[in-house]
PDB file of N, CA and C in Angstrom:
ATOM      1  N   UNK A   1      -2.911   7.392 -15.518  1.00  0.00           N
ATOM      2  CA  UNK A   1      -3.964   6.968 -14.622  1.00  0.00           C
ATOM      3  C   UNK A   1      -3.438   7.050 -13.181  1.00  0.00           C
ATOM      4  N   UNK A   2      -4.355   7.590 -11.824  1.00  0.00           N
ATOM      5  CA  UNK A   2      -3.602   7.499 -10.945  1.00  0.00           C
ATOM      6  C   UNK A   2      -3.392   5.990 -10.196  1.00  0.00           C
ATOM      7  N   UNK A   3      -3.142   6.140  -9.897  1.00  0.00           N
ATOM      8  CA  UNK A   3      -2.406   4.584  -8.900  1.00  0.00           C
ATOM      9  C   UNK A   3      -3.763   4.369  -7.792  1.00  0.00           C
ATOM     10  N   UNK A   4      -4.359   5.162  -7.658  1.00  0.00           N
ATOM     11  CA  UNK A   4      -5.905   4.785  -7.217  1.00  0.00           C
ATOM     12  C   UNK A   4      -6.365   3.751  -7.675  1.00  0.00           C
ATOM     13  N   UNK A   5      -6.645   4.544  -8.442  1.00  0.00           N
ATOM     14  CA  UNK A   5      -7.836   3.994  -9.786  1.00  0.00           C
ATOM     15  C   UNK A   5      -7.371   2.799 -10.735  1.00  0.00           C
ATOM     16  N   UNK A   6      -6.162   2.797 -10.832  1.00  0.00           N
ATOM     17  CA  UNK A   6      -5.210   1.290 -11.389  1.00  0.00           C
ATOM     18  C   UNK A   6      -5.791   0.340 -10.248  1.00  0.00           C
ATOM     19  N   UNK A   7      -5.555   0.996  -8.714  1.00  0.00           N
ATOM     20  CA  UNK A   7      -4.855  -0.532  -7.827  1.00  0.00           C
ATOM     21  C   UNK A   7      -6.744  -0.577  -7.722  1.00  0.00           C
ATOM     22  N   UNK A   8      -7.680   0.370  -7.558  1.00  0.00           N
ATOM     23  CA  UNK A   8      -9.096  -0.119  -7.895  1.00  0.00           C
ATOM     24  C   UNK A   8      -9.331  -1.067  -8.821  1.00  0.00           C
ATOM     25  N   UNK A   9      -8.810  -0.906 -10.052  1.00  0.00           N
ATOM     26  CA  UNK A   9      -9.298  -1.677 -10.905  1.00  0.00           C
ATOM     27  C   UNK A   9      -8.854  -3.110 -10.821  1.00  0.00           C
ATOM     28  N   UNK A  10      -7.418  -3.089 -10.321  1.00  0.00           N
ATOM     29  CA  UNK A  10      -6.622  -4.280 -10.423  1.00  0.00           C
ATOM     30  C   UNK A  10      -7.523  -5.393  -9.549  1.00  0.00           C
ATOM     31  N   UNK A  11      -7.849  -4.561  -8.222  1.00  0.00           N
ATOM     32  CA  UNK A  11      -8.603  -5.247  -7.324  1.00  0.00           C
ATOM     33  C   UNK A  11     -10.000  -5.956  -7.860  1.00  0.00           C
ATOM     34  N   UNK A  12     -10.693  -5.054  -8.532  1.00  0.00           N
ATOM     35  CA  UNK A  12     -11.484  -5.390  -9.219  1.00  0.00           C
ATOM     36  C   UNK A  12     -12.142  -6.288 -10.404  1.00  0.00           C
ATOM     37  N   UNK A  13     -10.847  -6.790 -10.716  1.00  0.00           N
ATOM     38  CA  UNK A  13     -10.528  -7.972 -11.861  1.00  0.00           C
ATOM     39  C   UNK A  13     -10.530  -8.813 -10.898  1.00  0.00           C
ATOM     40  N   UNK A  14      -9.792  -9.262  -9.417  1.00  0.00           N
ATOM     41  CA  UNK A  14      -9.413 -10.342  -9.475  1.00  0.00           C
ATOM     42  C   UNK A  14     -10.280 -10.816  -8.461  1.00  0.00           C
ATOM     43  N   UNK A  15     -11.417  -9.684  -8.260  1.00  0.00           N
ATOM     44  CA  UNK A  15     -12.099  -9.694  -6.699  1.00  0.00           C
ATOM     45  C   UNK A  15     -13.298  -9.198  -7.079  1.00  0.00           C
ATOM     46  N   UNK A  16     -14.498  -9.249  -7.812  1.00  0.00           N
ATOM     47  CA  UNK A  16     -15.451  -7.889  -8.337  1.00  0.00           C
ATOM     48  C   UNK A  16     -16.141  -8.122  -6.382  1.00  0.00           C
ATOM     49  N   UNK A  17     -15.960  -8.919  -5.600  1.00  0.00           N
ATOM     50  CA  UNK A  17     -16.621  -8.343  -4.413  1.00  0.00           C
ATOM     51  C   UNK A  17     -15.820  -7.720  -2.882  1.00  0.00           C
ATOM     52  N   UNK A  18     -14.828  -7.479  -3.968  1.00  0.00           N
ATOM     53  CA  UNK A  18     -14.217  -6.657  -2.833  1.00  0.00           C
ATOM     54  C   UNK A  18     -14.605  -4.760  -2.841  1.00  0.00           C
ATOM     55  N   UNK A  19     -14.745  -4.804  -1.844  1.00  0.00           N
ATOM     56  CA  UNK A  19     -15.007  -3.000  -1.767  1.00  0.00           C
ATOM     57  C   UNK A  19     -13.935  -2.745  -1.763  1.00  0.00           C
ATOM     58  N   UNK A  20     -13.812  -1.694  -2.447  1.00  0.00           N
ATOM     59  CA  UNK A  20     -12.352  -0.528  -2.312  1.00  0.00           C
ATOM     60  C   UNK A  20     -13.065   0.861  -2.747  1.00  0.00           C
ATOM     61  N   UNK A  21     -12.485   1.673  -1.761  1.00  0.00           N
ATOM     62  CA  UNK A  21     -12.513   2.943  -1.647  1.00  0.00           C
ATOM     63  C   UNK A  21     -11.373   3.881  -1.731  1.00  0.00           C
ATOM     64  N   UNK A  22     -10.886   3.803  -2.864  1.00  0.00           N
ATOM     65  CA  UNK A  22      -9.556   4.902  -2.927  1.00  0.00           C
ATOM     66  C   UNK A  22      -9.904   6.423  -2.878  1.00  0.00           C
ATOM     67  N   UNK A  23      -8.958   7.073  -2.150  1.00  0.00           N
ATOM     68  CA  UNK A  23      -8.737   8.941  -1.484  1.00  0.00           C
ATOM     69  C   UNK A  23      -7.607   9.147  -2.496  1.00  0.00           C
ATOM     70  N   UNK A  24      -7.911   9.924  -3.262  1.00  0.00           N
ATOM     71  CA  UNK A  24      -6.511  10.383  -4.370  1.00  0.00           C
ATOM     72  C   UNK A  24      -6.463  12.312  -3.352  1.00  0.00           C
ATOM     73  N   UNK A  25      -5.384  11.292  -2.472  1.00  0.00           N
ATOM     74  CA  UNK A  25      -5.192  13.221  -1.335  1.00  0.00           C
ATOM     75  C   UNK A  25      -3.941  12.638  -0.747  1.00  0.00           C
ATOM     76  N   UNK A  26      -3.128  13.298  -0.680  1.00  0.00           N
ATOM     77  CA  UNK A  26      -1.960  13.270   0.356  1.00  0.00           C
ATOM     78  C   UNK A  26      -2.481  12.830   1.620  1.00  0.00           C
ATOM     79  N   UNK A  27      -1.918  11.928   2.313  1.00  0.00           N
ATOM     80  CA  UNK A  27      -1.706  11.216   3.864  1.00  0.00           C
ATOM     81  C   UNK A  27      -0.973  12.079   4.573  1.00  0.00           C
ATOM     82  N   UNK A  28      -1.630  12.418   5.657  1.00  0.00           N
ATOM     83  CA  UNK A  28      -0.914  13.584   6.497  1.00  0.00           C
ATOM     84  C   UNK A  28      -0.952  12.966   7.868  1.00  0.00           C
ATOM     85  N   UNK A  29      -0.412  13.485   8.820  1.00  0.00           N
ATOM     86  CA  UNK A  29      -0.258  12.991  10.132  1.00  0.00           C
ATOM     87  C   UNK A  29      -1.790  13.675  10.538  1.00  0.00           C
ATOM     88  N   UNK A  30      -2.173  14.256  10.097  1.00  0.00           N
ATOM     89  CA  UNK A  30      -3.141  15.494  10.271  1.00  0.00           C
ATOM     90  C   UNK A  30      -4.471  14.680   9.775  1.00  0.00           C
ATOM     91  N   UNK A  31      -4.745  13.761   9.207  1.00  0.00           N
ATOM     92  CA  UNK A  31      -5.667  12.918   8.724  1.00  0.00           C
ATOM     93  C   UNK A  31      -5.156  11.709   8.563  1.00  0.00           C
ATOM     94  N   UNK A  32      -4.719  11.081   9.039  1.00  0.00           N
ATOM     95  CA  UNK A  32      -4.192   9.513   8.751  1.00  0.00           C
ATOM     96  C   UNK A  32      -5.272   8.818   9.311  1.00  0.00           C
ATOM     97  N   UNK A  33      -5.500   9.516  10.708  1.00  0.00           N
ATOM     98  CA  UNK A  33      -6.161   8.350  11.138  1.00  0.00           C
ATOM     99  C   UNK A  33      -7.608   8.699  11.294  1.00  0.00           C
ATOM    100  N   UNK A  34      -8.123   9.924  10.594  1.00  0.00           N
ATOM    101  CA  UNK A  34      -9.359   9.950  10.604  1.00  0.00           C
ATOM    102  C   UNK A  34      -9.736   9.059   9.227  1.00  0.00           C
ATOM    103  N   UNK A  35      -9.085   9.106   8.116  1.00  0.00           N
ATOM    104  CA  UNK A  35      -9.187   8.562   6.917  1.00  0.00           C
ATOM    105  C   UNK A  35      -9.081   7.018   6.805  1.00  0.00           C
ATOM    106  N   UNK A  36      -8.181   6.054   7.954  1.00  0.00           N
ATOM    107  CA  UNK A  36      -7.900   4.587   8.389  1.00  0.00           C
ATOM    108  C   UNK A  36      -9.419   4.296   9.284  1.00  0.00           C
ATOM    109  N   UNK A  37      -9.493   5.057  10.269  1.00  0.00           N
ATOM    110  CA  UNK A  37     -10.393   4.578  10.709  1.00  0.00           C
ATOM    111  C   UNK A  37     -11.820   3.719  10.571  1.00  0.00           C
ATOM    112  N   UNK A  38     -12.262   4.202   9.526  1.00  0.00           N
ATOM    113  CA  UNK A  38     -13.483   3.192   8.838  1.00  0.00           C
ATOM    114  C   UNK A  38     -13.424   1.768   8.483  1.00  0.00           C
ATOM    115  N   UNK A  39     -11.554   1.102   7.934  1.00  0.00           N
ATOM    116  CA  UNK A  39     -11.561   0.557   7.176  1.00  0.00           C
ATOM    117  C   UNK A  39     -11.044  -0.996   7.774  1.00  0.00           C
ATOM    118  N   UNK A  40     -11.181  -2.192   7.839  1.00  0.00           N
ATOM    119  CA  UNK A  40     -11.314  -3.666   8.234  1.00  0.00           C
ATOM    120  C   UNK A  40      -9.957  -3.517   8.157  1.00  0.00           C
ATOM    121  N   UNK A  41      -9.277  -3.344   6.925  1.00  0.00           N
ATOM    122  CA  UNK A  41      -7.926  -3.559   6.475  1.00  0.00           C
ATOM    123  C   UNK A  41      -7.121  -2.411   5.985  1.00  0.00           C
ATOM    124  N   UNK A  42      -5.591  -2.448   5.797  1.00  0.00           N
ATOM    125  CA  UNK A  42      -5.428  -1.143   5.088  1.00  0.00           C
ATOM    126  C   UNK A  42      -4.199  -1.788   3.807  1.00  0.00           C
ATOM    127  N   UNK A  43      -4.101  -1.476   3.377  1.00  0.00           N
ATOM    128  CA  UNK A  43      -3.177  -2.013   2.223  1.00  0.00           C
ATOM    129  C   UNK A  43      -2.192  -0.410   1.604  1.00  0.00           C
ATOM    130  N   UNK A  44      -1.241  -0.851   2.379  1.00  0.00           N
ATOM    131  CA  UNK A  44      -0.265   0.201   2.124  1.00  0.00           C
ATOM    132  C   UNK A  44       0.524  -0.161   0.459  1.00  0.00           C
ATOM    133  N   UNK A  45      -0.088   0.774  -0.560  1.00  0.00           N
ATOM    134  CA  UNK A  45       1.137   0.600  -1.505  1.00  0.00           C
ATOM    135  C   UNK A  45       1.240   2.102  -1.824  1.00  0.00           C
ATOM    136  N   UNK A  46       2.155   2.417  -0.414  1.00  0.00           N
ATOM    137  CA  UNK A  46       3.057   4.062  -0.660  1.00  0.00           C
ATOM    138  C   UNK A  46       4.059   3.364  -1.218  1.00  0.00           C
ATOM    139  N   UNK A  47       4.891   4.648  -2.137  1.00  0.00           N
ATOM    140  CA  UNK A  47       6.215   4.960  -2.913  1.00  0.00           C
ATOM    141  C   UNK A  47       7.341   5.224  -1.934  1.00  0.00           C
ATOM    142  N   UNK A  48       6.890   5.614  -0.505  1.00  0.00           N
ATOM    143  CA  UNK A  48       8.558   6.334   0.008  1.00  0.00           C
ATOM    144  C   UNK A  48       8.188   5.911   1.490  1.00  0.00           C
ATOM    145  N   UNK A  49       9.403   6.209   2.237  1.00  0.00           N
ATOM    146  CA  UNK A  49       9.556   5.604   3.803  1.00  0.00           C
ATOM    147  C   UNK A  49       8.682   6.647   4.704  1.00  0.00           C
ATOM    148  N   UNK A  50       8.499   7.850   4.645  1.00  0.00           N
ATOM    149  CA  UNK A  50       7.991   8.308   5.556  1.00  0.00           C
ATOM    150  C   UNK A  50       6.439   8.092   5.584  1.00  0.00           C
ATOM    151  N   UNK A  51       5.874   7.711   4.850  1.00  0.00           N
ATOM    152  CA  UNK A  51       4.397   7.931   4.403  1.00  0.00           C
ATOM    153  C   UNK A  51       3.981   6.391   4.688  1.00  0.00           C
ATOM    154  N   UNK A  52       4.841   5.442   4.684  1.00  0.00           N
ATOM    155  CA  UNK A  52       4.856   4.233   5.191  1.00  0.00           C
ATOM    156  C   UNK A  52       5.034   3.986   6.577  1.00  0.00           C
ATOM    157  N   UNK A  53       5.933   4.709   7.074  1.00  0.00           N
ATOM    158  CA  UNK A  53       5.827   4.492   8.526  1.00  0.00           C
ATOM    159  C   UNK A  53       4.621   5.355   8.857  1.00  0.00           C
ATOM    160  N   UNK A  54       4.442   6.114   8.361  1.00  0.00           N
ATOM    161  CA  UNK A  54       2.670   6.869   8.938  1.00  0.00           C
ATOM    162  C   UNK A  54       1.924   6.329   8.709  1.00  0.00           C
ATOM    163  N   UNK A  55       1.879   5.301   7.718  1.00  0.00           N
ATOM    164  CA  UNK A  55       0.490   4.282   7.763  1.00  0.00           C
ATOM    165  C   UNK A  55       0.819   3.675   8.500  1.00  0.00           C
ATOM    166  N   UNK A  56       1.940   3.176   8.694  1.00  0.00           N
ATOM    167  CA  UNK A  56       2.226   1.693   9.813  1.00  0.00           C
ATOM    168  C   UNK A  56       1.481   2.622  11.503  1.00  0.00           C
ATOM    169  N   UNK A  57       2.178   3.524  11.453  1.00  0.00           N
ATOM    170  CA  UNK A  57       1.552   4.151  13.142  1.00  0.00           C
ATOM    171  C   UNK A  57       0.444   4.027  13.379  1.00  0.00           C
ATOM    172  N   UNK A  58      -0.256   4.490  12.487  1.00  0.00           N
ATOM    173  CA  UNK A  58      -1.440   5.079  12.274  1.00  0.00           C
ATOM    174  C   UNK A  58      -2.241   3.674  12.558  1.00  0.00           C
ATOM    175  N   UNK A  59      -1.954   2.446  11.426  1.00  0.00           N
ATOM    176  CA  UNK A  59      -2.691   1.458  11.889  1.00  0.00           C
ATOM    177  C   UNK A  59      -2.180   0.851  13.354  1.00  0.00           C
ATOM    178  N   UNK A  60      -0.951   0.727  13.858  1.00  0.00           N
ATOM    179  CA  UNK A  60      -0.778   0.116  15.183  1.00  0.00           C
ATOM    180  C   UNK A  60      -1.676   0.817  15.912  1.00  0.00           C
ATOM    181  N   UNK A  61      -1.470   2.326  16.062  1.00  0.00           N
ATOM    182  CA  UNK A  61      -2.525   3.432  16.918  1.00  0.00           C
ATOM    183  C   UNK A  61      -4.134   2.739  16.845  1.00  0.00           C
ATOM    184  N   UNK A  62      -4.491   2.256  15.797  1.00  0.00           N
ATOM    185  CA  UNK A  62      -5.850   2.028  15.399  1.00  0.00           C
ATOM    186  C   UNK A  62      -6.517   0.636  15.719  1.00  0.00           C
ATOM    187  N   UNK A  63      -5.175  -0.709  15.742  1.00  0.00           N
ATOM    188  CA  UNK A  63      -5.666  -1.715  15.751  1.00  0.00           C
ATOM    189  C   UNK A  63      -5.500  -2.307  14.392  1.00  0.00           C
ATOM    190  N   UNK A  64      -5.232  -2.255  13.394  1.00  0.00           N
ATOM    191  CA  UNK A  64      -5.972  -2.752  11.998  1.00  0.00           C
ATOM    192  C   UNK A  64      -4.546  -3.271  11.528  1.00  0.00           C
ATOM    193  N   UNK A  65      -4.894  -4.242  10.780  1.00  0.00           N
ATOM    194  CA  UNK A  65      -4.115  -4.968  10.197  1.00  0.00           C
ATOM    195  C   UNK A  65      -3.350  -3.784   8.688  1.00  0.00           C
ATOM    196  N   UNK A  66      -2.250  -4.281   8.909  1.00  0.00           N
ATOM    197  CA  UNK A  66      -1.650  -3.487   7.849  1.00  0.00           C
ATOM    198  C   UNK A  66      -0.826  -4.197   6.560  1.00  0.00           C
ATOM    199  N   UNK A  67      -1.395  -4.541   5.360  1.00  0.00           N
ATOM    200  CA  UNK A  67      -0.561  -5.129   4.659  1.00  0.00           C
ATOM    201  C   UNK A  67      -0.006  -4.343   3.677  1.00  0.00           C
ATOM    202  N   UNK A  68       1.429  -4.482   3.060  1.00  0.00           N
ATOM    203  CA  UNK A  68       2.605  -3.507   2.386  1.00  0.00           C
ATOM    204  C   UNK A  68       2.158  -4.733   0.960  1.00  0.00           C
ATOM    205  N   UNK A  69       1.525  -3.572   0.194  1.00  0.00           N
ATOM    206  CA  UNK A  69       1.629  -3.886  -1.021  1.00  0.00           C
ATOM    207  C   UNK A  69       2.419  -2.885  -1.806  1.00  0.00           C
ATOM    208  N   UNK A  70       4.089  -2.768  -1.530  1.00  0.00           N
ATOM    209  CA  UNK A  70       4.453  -1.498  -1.975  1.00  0.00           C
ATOM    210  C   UNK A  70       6.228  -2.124  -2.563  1.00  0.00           C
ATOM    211  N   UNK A  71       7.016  -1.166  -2.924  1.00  0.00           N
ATOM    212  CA  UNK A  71       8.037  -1.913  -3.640  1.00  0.00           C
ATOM    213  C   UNK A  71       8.993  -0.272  -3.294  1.00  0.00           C
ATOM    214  N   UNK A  72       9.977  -0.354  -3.320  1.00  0.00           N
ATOM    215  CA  UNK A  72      11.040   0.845  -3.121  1.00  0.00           C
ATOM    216  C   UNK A  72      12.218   0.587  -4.475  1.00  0.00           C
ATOM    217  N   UNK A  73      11.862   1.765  -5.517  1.00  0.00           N
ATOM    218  CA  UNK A  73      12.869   1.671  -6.651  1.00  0.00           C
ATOM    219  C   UNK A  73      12.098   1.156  -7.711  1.00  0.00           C
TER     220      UNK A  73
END
């Protein structure tokens, strides 16, 4: 299952009124912040450092709160 659609669902058990909108696409510097932009909050649970500090930019650049729901190893 992808890690989308898990952390959708997970959300979805513990929240049925939370919106979530998961993008199963690579995060690029090239779309980070057209893809952040819409969203109140962003909930980072990337796997690796570079893709994390591009969300982190991306939200400072934007304004938006950024929370690390993510783990290394």
């Amino acid at each position: 299952m992808p890690k989308t659609q898990s952390a959708q669902e997970a959300l979805a058990a513990l929240n049925p009124d939370v919106k979530v909108l998961p993008f199963q696409e690579r995060l690029t510097s090239g779309n980070a912040l057209q893809r952040l932009t819409d969203f109140d909050v962003v909930l980072d649970g990337t796997d690796n450092f570079p893709t994390r500090y591009l969300v982190n930019d991306a939200c400072v650049k934007l304004g938006k709160p950024n929370v690390h729901g993510s783990v290394f190893r």
